[in-house]
C-alpha atoms as a PDB file:
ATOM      1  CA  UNK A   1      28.861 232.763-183.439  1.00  0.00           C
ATOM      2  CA  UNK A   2      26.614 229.959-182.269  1.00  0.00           C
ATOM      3  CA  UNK A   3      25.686 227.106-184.425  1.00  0.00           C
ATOM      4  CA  UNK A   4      21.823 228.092-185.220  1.00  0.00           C
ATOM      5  CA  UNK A   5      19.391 225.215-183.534  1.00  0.00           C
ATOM      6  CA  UNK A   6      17.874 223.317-186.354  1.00  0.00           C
ATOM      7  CA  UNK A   7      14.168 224.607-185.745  1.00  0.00           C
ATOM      8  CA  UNK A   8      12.669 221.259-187.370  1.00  0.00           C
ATOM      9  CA  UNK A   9      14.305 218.757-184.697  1.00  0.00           C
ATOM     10  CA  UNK A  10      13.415 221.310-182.196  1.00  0.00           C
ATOM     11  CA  UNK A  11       9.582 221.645-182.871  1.00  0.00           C
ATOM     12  CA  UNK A  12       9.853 218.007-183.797  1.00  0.00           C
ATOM     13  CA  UNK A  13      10.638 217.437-179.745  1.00  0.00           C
ATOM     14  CA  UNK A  14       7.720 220.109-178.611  1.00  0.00           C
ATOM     15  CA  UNK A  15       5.376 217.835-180.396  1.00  0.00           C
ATOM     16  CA  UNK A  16       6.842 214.552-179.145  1.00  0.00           C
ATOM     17  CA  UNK A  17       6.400 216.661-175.055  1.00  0.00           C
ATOM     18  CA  UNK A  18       2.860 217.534-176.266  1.00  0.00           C
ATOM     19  CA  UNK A  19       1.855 214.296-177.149  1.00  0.00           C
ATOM     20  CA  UNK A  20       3.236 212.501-174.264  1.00  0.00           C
ATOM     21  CA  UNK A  21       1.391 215.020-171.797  1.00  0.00           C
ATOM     22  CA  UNK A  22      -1.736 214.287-173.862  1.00  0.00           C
ATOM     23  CA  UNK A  23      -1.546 210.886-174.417  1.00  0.00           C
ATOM     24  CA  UNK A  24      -0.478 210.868-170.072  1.00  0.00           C
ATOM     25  CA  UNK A  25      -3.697 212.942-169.910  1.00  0.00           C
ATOM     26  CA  UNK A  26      -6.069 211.347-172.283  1.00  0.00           C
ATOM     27  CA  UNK A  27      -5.114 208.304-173.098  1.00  0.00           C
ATOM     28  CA  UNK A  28      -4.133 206.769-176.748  1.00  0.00           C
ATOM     29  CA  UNK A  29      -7.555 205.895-177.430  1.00  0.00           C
ATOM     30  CA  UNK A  30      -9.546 209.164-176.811  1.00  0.00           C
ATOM     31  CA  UNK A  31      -6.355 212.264-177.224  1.00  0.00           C
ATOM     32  CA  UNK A  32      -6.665 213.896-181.094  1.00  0.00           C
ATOM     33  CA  UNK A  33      -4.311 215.517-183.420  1.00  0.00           C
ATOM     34  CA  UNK A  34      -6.022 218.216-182.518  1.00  0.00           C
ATOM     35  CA  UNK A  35      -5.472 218.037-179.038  1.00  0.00           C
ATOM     36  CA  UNK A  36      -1.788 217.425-179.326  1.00  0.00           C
ATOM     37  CA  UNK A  37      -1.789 220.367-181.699  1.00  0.00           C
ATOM     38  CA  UNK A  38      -3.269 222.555-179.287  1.00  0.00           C
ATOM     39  CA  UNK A  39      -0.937 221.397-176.692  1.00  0.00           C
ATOM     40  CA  UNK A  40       2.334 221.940-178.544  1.00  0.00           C
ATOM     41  CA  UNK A  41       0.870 225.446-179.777  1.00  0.00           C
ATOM     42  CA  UNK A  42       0.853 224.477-183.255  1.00  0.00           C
ATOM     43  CA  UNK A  43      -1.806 224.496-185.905  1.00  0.00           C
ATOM     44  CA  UNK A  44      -3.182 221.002-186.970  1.00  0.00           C
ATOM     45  CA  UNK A  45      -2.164 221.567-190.405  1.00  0.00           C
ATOM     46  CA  UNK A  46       1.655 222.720-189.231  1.00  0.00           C
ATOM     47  CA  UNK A  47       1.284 218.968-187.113  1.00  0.00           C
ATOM     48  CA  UNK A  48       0.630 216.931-190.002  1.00  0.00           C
ATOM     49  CA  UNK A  49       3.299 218.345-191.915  1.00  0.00           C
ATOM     50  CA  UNK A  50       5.600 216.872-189.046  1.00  0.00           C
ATOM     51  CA  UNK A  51       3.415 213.733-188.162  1.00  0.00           C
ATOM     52  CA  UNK A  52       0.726 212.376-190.958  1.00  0.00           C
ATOM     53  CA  UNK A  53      -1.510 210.872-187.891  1.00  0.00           C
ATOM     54  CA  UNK A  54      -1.780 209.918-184.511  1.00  0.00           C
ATOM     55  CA  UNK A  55      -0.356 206.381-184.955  1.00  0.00           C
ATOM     56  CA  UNK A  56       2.500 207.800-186.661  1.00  0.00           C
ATOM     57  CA  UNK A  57       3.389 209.768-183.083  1.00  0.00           C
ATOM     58  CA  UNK A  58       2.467 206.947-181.224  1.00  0.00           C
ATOM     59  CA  UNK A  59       4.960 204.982-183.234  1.00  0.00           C
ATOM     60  CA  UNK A  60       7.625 207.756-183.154  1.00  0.00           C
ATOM     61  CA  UNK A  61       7.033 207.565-179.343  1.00  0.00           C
ATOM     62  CA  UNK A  62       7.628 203.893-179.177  1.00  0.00           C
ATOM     63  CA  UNK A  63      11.025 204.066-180.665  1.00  0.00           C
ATOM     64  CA  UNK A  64      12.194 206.968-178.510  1.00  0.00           C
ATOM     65  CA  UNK A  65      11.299 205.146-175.416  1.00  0.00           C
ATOM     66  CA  UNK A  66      12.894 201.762-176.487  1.00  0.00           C
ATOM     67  CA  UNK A  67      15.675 203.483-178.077  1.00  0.00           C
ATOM     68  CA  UNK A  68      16.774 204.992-175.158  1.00  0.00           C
ATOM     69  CA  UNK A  69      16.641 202.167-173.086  1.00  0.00           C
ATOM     70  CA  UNK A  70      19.078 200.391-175.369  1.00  0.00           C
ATOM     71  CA  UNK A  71      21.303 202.210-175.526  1.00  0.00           C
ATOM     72  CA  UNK A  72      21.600 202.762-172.053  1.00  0.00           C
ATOM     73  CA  UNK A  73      21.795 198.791-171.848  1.00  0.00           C
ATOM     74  CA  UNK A  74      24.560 198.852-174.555  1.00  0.00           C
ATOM     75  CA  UNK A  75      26.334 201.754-172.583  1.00  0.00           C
ATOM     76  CA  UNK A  76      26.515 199.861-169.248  1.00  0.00           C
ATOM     77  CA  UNK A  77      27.558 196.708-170.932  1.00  0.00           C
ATOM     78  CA  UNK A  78      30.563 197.879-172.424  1.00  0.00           C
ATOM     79  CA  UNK A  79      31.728 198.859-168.743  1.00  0.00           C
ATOM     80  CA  UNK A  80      34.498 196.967-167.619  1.00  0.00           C
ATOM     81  CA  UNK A  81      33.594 195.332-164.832  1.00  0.00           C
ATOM     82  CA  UNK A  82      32.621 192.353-163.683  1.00  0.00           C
ATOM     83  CA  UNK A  83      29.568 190.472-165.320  1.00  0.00           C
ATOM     84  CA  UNK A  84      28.077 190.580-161.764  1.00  0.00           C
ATOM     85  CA  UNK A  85      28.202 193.730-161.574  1.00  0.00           C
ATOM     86  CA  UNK A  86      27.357 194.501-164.691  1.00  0.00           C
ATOM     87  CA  UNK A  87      24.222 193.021-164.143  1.00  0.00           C
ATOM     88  CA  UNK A  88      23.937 194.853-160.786  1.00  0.00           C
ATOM     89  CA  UNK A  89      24.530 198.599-162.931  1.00  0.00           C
ATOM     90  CA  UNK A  90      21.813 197.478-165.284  1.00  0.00           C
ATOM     91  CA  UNK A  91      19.021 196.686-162.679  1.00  0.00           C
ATOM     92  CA  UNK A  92      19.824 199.708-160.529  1.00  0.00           C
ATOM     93  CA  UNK A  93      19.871 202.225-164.039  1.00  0.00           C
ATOM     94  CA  UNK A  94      16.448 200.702-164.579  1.00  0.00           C
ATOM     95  CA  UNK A  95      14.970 201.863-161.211  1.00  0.00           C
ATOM     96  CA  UNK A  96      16.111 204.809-161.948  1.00  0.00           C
ATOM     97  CA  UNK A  97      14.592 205.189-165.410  1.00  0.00           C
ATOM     98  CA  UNK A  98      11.369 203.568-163.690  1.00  0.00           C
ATOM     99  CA  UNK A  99      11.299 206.897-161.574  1.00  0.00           C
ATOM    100  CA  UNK A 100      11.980 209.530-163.990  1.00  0.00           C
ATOM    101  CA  UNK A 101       9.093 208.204-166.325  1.00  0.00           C
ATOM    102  CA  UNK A 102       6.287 207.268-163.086  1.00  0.00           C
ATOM    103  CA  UNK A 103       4.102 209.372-164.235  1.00  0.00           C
ATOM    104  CA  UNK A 104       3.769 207.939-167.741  1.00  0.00           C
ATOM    105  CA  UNK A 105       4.530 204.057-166.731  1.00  0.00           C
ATOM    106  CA  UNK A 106       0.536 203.632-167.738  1.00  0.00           C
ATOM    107  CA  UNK A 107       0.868 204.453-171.458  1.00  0.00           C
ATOM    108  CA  UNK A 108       3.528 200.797-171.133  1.00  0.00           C
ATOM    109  CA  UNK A 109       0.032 198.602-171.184  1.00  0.00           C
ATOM    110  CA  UNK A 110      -1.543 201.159-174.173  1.00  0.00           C
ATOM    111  CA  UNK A 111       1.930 200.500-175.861  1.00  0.00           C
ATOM    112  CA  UNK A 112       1.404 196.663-175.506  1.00  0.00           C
ATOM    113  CA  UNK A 113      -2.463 196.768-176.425  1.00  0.00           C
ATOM    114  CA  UNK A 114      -1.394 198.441-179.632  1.00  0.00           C
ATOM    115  CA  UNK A 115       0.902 195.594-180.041  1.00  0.00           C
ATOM    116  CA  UNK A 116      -1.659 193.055-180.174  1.00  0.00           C
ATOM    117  CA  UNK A 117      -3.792 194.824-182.653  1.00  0.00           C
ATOM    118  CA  UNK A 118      -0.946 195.808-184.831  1.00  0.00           C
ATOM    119  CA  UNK A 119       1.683 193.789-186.888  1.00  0.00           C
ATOM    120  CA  UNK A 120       4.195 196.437-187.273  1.00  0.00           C
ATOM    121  CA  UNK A 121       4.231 197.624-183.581  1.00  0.00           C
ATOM    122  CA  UNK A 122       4.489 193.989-183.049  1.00  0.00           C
ATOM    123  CA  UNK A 123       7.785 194.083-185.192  1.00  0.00           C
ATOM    124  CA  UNK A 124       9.573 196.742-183.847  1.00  0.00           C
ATOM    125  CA  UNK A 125       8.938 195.227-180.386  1.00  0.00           C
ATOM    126  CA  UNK A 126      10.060 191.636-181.929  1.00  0.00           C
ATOM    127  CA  UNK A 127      13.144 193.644-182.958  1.00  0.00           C
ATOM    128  CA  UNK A 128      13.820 195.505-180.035  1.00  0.00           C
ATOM    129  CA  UNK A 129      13.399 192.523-177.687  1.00  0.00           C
ATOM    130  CA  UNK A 130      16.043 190.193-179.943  1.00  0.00           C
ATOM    131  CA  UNK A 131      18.402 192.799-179.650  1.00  0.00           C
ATOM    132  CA  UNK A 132      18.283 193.429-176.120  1.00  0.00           C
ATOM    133  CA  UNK A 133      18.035 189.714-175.215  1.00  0.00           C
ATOM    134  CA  UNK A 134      21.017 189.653-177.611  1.00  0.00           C
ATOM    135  CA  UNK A 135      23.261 192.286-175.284  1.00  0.00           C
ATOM    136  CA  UNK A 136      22.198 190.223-171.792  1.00  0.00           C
ATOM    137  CA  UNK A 137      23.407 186.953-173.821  1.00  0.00           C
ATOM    138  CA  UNK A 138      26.990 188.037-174.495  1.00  0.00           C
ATOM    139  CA  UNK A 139      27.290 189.649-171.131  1.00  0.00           C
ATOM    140  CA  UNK A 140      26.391 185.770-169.554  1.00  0.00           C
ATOM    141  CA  UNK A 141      28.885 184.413-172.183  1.00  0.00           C
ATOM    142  CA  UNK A 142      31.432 186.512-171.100  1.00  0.00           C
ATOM    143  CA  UNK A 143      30.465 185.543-167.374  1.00  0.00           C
ATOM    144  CA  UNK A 144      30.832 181.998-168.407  1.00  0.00           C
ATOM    145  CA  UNK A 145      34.407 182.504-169.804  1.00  0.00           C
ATOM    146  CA  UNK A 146      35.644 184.513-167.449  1.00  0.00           C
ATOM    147  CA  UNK A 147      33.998 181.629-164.397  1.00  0.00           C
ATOM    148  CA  UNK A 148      31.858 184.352-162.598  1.00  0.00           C
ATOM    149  CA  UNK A 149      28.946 182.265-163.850  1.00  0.00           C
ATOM    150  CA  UNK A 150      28.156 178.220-164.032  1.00  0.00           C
ATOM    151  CA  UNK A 151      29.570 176.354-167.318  1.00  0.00           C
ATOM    152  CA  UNK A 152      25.847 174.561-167.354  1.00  0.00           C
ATOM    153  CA  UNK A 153      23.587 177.411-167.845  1.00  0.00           C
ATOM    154  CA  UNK A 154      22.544 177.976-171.124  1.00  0.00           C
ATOM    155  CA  UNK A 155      23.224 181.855-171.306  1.00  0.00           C
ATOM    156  CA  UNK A 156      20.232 182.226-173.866  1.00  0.00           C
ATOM    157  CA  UNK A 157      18.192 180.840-171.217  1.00  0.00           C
ATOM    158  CA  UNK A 158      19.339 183.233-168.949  1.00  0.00           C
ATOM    159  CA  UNK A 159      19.158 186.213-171.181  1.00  0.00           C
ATOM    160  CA  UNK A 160      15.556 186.074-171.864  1.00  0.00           C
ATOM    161  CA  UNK A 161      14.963 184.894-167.764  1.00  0.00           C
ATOM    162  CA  UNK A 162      16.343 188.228-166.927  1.00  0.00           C
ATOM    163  CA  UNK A 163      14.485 190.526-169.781  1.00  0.00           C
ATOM    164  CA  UNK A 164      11.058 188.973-168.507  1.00  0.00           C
ATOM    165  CA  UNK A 165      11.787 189.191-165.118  1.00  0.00           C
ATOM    166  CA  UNK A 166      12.361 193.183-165.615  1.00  0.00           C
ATOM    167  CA  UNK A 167       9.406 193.676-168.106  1.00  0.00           C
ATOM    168  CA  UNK A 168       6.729 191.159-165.497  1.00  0.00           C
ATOM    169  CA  UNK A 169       7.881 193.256-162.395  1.00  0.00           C
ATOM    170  CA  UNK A 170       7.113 196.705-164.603  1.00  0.00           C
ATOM    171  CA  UNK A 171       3.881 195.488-165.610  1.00  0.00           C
ATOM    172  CA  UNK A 172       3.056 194.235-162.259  1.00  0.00           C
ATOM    173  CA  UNK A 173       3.832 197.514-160.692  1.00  0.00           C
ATOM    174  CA  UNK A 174       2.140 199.461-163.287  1.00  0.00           C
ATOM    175  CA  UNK A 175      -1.247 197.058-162.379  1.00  0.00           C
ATOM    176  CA  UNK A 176      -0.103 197.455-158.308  1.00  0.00           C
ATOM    177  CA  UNK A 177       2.392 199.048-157.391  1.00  0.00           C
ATOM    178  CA  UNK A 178       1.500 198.350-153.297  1.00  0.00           C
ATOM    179  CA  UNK A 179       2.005 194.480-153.804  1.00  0.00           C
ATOM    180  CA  UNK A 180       4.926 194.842-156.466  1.00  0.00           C
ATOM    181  CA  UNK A 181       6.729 197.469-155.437  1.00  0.00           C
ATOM    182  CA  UNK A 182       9.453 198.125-158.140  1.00  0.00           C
ATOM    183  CA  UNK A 183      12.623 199.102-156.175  1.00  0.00           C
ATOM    184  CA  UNK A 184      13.206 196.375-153.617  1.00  0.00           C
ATOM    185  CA  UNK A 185      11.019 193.522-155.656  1.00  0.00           C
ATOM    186  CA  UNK A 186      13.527 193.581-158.659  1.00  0.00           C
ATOM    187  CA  UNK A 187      16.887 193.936-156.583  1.00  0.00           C
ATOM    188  CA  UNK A 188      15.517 191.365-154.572  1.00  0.00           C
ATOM    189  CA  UNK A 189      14.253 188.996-157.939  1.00  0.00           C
ATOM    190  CA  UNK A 190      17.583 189.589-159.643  1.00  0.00           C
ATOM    191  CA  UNK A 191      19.754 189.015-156.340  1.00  0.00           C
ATOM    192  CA  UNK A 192      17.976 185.304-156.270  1.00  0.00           C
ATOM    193  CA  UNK A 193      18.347 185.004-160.038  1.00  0.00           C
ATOM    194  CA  UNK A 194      22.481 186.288-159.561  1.00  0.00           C
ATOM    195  CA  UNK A 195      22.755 183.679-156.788  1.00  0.00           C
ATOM    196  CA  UNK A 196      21.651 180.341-158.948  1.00  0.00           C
ATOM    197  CA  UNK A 197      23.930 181.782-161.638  1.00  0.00           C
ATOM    198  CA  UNK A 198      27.244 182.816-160.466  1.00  0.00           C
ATOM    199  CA  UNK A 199      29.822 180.029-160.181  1.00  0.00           C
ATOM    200  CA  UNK A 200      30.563 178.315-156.634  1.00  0.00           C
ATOM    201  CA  UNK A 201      34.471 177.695-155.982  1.00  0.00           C
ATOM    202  CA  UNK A 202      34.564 174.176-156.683  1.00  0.00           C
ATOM    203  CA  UNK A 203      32.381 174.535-160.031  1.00  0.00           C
ATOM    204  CA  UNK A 204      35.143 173.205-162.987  1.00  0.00           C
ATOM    205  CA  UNK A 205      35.578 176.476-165.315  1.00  0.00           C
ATOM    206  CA  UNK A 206      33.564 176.276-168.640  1.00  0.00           C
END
């Protein structure tokens, strides 16, 4: 017999879909609980016994997105290869989660303008940002011990370099994607940055 689906988690998701096609639609700002209701095919009073308000989906939306994104990070930086390349894996998985979520890219700046008015949204991005700046850090370490990269650089430094390169070149394609086109602009950005870090033959090892 087939493990029975845990009905919760799976109307749980519907309403997560719902919102995101709503919010997509409408907009943070202007979509209702009853409007994500409606669109998931619940009642409002069966929503709020899942999610107690808007900003609580919103919030529950934020994590998903983030969380996924780590963990993808975390995946691809337990590869063994070379730091290089790891790098390389990284950039290219985030073109292709740039494509799958296209359509949605705008609700990034909604996400961010929440931030600003909001301490704990502001916290969880704090959070989520150390972490992943914490990830690109040990992967230059490693670079550094192993000699793919320069002894000099400060692999902090580095770490956060890369994270805003990726998050300025999202934001800028979000705002226009003609000028900053997302696929060749951050290969090309994180070639240039690759090429000032990696090691040259004659560099003493760290």
């Amino acid at each position: 017999m087939a493990p029975r689906q845990d009905i919760s988690e799976q109307r749980r998701q519907e309403i997560m879909d719902a919102a995101l096609a709503v919010f997509s639609r409408l907009g943070f700002e202007h979509a209702s609980m009853d409007d994500i209701a409606k669109e998931a095919g619940v009642s409002k009073g069966a929503l709020y016994l899942y999610y107690k308000s808007k900003d609580a989906i919103i919030a529950t939306l934020l994590q998903i997105f983030f969380d996924h994104a780590f963990n993808q990070l975390r995946e691809l930086a337990a590869a063994e290869d070379s730091v290089v390349a790891q790098l390389q894996h990284v950039t290219r998985q985030l073109i292709r989660e740039m494509d799958r979520m296209a359509s949605i890219q705008p609700l990034t700046l909604q996400f961010y303008a929440i931030a600003a008015r909001r301490a704990d949204v502001r916290g969880y991005l704090r959070t989520y940002f150390a972490e992943y700046v914490q990830v690109l850090e040990d992967i230059m370490r490693r670079g550094i011990a192993q000699g793919e990269l320069r002894a000099t650089i400060n692999p902090t430094e580095a770490a956060i370099t890369l994270t805003g390169l990726y998050e300025g070149l999202a934001l800028l394609w979000i705002i226009d994607p003609q000028r900053a086109y997302w696929h060749a602009q951050v290969e090309s950005s994180v070639s240039l940055l690759l090429r000032a870090l990696m090691a040259t033959p004659d560099e003493p090892p760290a």
